[in-house]
C-alpha atoms as a PDB file:
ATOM      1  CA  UNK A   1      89.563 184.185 142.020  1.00  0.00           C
ATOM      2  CA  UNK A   2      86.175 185.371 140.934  1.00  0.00           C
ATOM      3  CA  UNK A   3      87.102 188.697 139.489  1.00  0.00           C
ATOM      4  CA  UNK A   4      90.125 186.470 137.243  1.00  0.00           C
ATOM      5  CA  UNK A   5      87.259 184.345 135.961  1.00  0.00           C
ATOM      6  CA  UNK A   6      84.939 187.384 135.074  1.00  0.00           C
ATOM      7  CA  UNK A   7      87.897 189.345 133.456  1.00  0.00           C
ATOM      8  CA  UNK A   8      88.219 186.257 131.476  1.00  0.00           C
ATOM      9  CA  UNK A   9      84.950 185.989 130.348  1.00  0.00           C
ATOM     10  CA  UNK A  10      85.347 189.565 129.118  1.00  0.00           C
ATOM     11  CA  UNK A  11      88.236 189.551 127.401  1.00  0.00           C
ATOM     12  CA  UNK A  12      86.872 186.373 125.594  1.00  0.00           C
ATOM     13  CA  UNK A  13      83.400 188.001 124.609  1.00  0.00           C
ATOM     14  CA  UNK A  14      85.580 190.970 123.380  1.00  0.00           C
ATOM     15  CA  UNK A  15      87.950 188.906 121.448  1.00  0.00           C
ATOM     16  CA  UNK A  16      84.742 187.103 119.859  1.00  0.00           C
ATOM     17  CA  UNK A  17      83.009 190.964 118.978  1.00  0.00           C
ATOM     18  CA  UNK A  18      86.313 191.703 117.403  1.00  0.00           C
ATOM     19  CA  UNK A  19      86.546 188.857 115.247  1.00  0.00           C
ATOM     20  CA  UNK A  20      82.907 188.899 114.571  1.00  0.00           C
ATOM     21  CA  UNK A  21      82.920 192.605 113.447  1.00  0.00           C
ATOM     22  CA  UNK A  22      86.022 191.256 111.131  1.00  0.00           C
ATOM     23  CA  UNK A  23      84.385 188.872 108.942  1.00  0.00           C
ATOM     24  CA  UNK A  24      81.413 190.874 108.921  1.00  0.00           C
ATOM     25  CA  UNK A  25      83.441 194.113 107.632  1.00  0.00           C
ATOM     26  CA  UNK A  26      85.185 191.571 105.063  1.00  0.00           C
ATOM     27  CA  UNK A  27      82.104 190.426 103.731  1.00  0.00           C
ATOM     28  CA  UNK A  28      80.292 193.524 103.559  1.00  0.00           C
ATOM     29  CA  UNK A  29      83.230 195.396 101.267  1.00  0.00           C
ATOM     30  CA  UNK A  30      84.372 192.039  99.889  1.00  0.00           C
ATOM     31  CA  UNK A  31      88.253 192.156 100.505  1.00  0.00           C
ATOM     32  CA  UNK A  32      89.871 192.362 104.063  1.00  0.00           C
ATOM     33  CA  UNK A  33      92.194 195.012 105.003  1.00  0.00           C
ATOM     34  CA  UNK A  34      95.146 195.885 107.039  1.00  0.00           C
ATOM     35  CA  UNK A  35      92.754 197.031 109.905  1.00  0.00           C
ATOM     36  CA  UNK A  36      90.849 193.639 109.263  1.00  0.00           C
ATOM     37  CA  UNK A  37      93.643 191.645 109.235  1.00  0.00           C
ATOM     38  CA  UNK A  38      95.029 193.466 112.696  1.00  0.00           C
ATOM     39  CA  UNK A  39      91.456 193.155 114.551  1.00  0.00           C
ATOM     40  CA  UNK A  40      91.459 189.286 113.685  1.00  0.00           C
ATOM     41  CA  UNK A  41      94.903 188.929 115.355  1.00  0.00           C
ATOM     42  CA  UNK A  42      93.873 191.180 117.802  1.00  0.00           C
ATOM     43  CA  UNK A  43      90.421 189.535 119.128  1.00  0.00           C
ATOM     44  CA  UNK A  44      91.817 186.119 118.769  1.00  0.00           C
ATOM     45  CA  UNK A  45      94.836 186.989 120.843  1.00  0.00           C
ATOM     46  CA  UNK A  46      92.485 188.318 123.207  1.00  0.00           C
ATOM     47  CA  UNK A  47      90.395 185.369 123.040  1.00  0.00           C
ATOM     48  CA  UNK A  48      92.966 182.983 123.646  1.00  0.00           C
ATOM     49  CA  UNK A  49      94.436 185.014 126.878  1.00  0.00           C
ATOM     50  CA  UNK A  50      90.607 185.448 128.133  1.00  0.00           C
ATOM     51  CA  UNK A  51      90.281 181.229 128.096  1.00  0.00           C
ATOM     52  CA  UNK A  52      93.714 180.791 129.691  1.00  0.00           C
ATOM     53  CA  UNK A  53      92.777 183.251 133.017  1.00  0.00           C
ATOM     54  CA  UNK A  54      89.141 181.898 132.741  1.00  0.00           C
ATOM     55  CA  UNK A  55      90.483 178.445 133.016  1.00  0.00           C
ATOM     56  CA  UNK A  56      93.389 179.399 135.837  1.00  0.00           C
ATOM     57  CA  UNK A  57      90.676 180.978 137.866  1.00  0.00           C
ATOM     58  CA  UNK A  58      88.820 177.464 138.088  1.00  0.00           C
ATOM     59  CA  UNK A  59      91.557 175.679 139.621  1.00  0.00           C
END
């Protein structure tokens, strides 16, 4: 159950890059794009799925 927590904690810290590197990008040019808009549904989709296995592999 370790290796469900630690692919957990991966795909959250990747879902959190992703959306970091969004707002970043959108603030930088000043309008978001398509690609924006897909890697902020992207990470946080990611995120979301990391916490749920992170939190199954406690129990």
């Amino acid at each position: 159950m370790k290796g469900l927590f630690y692919v957990g904690l991966g795909m959250q810290l990747f879902g959190l890059t992703a959306v970091g590197l969004c707002f970043i990008s959108g603030i930088r040019m000043g309008d978001y794009g398509r690609l924006e808009l897909l890697q902020l549904v992207v990470g946080s989709f990611v995120f979301y799925i990391g916490h749920y296995l992170k939190g199954r592999s406690s129990n």
